[in-house]
N, C-alpha and C. Protein backbone atom coordinates (compact mmCIF):
# COMPACT_ATOMS: atom_id res chain seq x y z
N UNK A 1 36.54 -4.84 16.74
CA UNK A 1 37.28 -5.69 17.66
C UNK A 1 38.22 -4.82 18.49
N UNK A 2 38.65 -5.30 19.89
CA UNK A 2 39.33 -4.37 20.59
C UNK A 2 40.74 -5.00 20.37
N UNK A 3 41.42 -4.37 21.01
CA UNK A 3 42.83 -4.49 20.85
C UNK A 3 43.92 -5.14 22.04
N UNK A 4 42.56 -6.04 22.18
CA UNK A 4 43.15 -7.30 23.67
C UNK A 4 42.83 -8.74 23.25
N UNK A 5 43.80 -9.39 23.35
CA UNK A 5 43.40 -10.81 23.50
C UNK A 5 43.23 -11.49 24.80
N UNK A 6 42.77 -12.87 24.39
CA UNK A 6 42.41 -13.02 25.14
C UNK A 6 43.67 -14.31 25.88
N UNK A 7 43.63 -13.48 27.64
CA UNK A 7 45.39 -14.18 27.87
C UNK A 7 45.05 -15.05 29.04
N UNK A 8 45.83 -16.13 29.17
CA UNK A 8 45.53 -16.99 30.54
C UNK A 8 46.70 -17.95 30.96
N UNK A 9 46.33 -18.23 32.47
CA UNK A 9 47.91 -19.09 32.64
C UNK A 9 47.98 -20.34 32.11
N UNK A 10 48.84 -20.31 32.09
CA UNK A 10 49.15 -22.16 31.50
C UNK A 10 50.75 -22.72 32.21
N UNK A 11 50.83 -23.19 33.07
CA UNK A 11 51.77 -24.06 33.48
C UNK A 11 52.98 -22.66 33.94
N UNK A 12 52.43 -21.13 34.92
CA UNK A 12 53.21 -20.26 34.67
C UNK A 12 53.36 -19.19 33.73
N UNK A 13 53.26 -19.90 32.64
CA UNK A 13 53.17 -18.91 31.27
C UNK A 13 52.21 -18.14 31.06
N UNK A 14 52.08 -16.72 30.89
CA UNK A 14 51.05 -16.34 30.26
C UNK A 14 50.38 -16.37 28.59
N UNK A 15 49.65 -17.20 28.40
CA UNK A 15 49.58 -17.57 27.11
C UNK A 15 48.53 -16.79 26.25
N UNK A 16 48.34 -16.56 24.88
CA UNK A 16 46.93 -16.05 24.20
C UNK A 16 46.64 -17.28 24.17
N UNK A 17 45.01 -17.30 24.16
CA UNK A 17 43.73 -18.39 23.91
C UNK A 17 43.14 -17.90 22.82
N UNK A 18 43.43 -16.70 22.04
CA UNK A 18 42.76 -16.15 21.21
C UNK A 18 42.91 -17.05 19.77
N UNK A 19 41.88 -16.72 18.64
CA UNK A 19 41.95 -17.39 17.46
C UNK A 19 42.94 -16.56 16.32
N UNK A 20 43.29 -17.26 15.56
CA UNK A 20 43.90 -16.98 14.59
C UNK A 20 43.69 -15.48 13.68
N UNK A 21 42.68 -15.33 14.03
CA UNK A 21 42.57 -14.25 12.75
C UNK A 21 42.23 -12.61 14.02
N UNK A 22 42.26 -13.26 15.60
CA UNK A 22 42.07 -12.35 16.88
C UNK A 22 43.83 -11.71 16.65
N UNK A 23 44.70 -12.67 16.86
CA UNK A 23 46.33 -12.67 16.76
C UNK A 23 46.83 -11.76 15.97
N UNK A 24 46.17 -12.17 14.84
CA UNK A 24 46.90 -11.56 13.56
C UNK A 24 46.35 -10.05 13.43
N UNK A 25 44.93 -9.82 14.19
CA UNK A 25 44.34 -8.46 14.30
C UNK A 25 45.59 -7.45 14.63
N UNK A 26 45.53 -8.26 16.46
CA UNK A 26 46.77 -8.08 17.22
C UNK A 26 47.84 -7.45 16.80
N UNK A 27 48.55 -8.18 16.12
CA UNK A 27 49.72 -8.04 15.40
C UNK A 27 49.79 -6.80 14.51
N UNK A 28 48.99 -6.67 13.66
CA UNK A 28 48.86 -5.63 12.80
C UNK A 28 48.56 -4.65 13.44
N UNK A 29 47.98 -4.23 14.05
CA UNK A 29 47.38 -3.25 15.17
C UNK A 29 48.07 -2.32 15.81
N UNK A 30 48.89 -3.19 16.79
CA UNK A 30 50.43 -2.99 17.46
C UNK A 30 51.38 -2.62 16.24
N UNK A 31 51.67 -3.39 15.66
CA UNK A 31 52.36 -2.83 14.69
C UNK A 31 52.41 -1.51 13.92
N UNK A 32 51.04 -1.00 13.51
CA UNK A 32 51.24 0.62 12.91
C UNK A 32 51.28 0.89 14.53
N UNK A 33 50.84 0.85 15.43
CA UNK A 33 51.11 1.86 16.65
C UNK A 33 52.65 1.68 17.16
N UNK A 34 53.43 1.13 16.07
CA UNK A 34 55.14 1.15 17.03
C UNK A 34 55.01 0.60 18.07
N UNK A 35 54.23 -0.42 18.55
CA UNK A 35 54.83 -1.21 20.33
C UNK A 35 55.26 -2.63 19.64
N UNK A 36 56.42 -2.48 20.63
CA UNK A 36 57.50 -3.43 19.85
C UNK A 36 56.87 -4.86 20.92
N UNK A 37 56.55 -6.17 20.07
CA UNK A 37 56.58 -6.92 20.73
C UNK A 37 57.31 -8.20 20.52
N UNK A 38 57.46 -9.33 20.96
CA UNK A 38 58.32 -10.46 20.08
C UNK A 38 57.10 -11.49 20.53
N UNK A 39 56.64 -12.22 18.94
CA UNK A 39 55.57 -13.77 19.25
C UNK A 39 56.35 -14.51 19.39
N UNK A 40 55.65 -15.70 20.26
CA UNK A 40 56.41 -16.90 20.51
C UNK A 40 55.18 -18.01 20.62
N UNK A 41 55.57 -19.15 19.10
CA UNK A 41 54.53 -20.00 19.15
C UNK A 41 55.33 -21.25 20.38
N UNK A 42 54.49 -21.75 20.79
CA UNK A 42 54.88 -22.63 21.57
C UNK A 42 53.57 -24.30 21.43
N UNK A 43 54.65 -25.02 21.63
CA UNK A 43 54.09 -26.79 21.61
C UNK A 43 54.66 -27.35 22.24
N UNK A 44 54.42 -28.58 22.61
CA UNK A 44 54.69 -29.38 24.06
C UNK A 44 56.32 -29.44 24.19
N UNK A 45 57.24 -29.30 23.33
CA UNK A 45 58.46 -29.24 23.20
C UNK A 45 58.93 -28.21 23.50
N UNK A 46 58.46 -27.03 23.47
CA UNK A 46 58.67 -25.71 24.06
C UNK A 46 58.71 -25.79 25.96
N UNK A 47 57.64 -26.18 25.84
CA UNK A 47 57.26 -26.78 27.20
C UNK A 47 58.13 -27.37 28.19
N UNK A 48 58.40 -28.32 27.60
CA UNK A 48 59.43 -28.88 28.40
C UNK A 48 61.16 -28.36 28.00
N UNK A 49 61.51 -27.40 27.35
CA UNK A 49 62.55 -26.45 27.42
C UNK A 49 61.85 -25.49 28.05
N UNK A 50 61.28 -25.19 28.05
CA UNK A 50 60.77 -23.96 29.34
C UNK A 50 60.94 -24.49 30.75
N UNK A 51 60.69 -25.62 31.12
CA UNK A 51 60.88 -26.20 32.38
C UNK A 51 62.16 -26.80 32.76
N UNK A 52 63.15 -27.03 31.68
CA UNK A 52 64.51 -27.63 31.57
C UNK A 52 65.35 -26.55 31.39
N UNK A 53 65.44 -25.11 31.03
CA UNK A 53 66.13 -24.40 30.10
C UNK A 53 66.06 -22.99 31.00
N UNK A 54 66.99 -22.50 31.99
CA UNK A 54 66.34 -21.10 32.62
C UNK A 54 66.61 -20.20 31.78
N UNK A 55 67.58 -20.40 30.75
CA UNK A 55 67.29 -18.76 29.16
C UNK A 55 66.30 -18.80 29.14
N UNK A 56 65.58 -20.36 28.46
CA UNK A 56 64.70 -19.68 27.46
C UNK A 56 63.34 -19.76 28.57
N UNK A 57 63.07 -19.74 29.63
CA UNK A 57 62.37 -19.91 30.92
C UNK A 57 62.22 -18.19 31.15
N UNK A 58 63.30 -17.65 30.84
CA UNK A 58 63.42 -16.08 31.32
C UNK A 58 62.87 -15.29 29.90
N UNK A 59 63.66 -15.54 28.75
CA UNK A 59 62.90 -15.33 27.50
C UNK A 59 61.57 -15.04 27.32
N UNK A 60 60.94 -16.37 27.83
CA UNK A 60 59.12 -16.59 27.66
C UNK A 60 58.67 -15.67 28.46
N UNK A 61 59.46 -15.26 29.73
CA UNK A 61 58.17 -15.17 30.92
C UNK A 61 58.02 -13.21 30.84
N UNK A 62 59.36 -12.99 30.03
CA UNK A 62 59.11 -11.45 29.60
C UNK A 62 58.13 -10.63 29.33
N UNK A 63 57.60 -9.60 29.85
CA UNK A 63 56.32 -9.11 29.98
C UNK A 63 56.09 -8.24 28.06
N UNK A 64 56.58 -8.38 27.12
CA UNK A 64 56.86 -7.72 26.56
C UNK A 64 56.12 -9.13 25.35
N UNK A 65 56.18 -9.94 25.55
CA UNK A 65 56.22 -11.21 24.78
C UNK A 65 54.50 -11.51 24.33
N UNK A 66 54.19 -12.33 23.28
CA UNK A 66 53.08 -12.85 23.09
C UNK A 66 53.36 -14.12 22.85
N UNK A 67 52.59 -14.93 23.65
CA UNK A 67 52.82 -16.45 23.10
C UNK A 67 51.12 -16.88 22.91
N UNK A 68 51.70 -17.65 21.85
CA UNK A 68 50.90 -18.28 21.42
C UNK A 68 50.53 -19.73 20.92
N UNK A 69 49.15 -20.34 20.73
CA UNK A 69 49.83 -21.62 20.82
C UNK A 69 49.43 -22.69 19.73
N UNK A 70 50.52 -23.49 19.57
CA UNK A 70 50.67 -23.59 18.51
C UNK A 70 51.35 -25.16 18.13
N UNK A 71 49.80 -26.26 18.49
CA UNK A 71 50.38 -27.09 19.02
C UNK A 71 49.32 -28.03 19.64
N UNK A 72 48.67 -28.86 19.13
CA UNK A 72 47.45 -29.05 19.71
C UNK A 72 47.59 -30.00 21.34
N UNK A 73 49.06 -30.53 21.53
CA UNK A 73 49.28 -31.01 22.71
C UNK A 73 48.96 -30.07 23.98
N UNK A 74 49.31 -28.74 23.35
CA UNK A 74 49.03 -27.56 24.67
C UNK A 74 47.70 -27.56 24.88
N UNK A 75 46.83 -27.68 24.00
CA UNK A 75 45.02 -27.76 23.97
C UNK A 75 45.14 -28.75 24.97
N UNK A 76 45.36 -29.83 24.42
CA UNK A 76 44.80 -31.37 25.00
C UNK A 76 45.52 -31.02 26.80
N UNK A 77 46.34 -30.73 26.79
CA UNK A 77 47.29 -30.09 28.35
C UNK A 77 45.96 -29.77 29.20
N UNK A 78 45.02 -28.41 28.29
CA UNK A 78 44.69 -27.60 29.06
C UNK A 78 43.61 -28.30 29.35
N UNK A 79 42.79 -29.18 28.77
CA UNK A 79 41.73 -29.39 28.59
C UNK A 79 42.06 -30.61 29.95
N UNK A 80 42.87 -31.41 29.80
CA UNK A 80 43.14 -32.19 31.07
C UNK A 80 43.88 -31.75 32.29
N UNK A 81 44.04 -30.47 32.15
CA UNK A 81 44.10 -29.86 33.71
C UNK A 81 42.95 -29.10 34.29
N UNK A 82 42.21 -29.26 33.44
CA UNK A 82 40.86 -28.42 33.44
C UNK A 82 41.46 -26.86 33.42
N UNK A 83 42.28 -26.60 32.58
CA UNK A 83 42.61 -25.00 32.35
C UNK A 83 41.40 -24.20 31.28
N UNK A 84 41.70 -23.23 31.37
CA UNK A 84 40.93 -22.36 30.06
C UNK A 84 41.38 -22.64 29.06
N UNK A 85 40.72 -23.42 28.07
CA UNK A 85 41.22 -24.22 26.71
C UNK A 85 41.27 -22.65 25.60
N UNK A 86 42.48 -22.73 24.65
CA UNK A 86 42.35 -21.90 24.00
C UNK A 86 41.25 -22.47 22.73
N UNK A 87 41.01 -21.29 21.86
CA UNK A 87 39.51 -21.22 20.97
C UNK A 87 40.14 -22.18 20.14
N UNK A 88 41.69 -22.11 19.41
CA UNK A 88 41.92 -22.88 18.65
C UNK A 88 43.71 -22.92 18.27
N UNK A 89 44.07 -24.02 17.87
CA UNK A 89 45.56 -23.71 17.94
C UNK A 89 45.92 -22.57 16.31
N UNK A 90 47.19 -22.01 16.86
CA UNK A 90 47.31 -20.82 15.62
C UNK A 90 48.45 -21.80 15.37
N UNK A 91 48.58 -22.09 14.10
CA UNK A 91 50.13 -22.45 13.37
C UNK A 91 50.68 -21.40 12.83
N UNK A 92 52.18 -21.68 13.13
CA UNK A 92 52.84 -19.93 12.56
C UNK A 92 52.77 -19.88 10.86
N UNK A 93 52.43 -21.55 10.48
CA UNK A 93 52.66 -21.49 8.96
C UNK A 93 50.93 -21.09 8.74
N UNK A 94 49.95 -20.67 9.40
CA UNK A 94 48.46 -19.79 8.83
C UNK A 94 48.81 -19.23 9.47
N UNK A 95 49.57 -18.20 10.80
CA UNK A 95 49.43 -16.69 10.59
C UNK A 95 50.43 -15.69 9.95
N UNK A 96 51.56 -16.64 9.56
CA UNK A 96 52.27 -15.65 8.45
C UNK A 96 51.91 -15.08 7.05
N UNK A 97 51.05 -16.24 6.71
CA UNK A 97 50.28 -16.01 5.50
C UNK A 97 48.80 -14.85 5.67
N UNK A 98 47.81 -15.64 6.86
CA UNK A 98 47.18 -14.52 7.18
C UNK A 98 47.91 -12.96 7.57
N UNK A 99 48.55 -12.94 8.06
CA UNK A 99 48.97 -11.44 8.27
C UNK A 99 49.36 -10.38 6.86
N UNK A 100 49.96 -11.56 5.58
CA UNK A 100 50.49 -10.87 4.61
C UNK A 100 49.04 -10.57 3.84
N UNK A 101 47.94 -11.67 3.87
CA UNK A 101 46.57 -11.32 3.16
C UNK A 101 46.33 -10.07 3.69
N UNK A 102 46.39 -9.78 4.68
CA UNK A 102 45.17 -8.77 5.71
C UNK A 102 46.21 -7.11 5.26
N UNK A 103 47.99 -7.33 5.09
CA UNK A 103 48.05 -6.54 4.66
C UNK A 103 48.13 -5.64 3.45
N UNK A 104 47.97 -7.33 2.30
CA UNK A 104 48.00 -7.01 0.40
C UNK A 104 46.28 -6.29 0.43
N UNK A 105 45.47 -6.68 1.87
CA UNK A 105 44.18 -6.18 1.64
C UNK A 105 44.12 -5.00 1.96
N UNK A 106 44.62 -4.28 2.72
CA UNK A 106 44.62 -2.97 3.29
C UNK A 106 45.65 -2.29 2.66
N UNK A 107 46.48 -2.91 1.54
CA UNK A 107 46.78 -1.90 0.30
C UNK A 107 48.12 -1.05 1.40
N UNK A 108 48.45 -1.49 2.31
CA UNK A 108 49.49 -1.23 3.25
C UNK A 108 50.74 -0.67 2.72
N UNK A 109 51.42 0.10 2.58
CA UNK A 109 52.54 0.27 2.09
C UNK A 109 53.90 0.51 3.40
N UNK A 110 53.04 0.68 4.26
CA UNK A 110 53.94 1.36 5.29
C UNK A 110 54.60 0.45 6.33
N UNK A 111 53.56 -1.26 6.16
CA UNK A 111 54.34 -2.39 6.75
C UNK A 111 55.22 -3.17 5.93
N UNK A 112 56.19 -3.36 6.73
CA UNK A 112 56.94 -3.94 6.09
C UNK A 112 57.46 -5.34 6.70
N UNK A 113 58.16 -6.29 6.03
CA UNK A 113 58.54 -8.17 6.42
C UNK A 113 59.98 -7.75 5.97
N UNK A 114 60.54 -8.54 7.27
CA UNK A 114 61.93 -8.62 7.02
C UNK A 114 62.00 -10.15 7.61
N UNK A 115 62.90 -10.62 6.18
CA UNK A 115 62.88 -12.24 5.99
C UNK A 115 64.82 -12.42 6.61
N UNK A 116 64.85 -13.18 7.56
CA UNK A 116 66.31 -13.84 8.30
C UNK A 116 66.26 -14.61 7.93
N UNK A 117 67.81 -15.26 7.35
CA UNK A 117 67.80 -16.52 7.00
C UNK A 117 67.75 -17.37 6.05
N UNK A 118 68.19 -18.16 5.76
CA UNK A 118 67.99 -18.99 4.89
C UNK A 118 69.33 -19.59 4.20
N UNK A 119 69.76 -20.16 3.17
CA UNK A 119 71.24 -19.96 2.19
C UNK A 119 70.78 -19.36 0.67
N UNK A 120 72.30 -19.13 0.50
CA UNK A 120 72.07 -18.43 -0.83
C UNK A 120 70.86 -17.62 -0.77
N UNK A 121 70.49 -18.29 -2.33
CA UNK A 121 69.28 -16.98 -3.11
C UNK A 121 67.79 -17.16 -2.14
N UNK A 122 67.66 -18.06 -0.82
CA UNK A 122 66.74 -18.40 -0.77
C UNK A 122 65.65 -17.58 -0.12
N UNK A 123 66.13 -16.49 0.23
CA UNK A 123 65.33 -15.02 1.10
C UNK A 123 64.66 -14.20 -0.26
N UNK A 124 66.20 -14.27 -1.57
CA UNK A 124 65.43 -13.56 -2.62
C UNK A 124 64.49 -14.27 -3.18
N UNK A 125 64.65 -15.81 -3.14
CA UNK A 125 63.13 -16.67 -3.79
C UNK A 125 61.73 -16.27 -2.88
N UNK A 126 61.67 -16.26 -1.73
CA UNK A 126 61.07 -15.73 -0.93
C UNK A 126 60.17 -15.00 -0.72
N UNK A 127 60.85 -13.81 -1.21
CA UNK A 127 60.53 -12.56 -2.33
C UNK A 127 59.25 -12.72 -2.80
N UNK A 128 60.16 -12.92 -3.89
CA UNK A 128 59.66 -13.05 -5.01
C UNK A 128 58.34 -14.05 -5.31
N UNK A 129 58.03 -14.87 -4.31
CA UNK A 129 56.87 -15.70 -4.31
C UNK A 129 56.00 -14.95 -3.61
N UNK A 130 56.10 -14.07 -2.33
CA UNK A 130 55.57 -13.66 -1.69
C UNK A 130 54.60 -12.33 -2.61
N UNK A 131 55.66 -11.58 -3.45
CA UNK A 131 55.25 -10.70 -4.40
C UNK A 131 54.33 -10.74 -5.31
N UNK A 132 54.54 -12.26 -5.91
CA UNK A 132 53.50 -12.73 -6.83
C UNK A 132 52.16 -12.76 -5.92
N UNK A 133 51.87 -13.48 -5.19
CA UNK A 133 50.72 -13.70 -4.38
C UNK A 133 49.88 -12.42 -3.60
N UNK A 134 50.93 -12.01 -2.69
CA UNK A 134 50.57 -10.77 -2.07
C UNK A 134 51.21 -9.17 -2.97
N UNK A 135 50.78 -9.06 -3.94
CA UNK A 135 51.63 -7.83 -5.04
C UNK A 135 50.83 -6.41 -3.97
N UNK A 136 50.26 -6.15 -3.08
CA UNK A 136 50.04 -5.12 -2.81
C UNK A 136 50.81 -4.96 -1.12
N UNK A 137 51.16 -6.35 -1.31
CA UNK A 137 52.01 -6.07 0.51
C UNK A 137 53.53 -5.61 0.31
């Protein structure tokens, strides 16, 4: 697989159309090569703060950014503007998990997850679930 997705406009935005497991290639990819990028899932609520909101309007439109989508209203969008429909929507809750499989599989030591957030112990529970499941990431 090459190391492009596949990108198209959507309402301004440049968006990925690519599938879930294209993204997460992506991601990993870029990642051992050090190019710093920031994902951004986006759904019809995004949408309309993108069109209401000039931060986060300037945020998105950053050439540096991957969005992705995540949200089956953006499908149904594209499909009734007659846009280039993406292959399939990515939820961030299957590519966080795919990304940690792909790297407990490649026995990775050198990537690393840094977890923001949460209260209390709840970054170290986190952990620690993540460890059990993925013990080689």
């Amino acid at each position: 697989m090459t190391n492009d997705l596949l990108i198209e406009d959507f309402l301004g935005l440049q968006v990925s159309c690519s599938t879930l497991e294209e993204i997460s290639e992506y991601i990993l990819i870029n990642t051992k090569l050090n190019r710093r990028n920031k994902y951004f899932a986006i759904n019809p609520d995004c949408i309309l703060k993108y069109f209401n909101d000039p931060d986060y309007r300037r945020i998105l439109k950053r050439n540096d950014n991957i969005i992705y989508i995540d949200g089956m209203g953006i499908i149904y969008a594209q499909m009734y503007l007659k846009l280039p429909v993406a292959k399939e929507r990515v939820a961030t809750t299957d590519l966080f998990p795919s990304l940690l499989k792909s790297i407990d599989n490649t026995n990775s030591n050198s990537l690393k997850i840094y977890l923001l957030g949460g209260k209390d112990d709840t970054a170290q529970r986190v952990i620690n679930n993540l460890s059990k499941k993925y013990p080689n990431s």
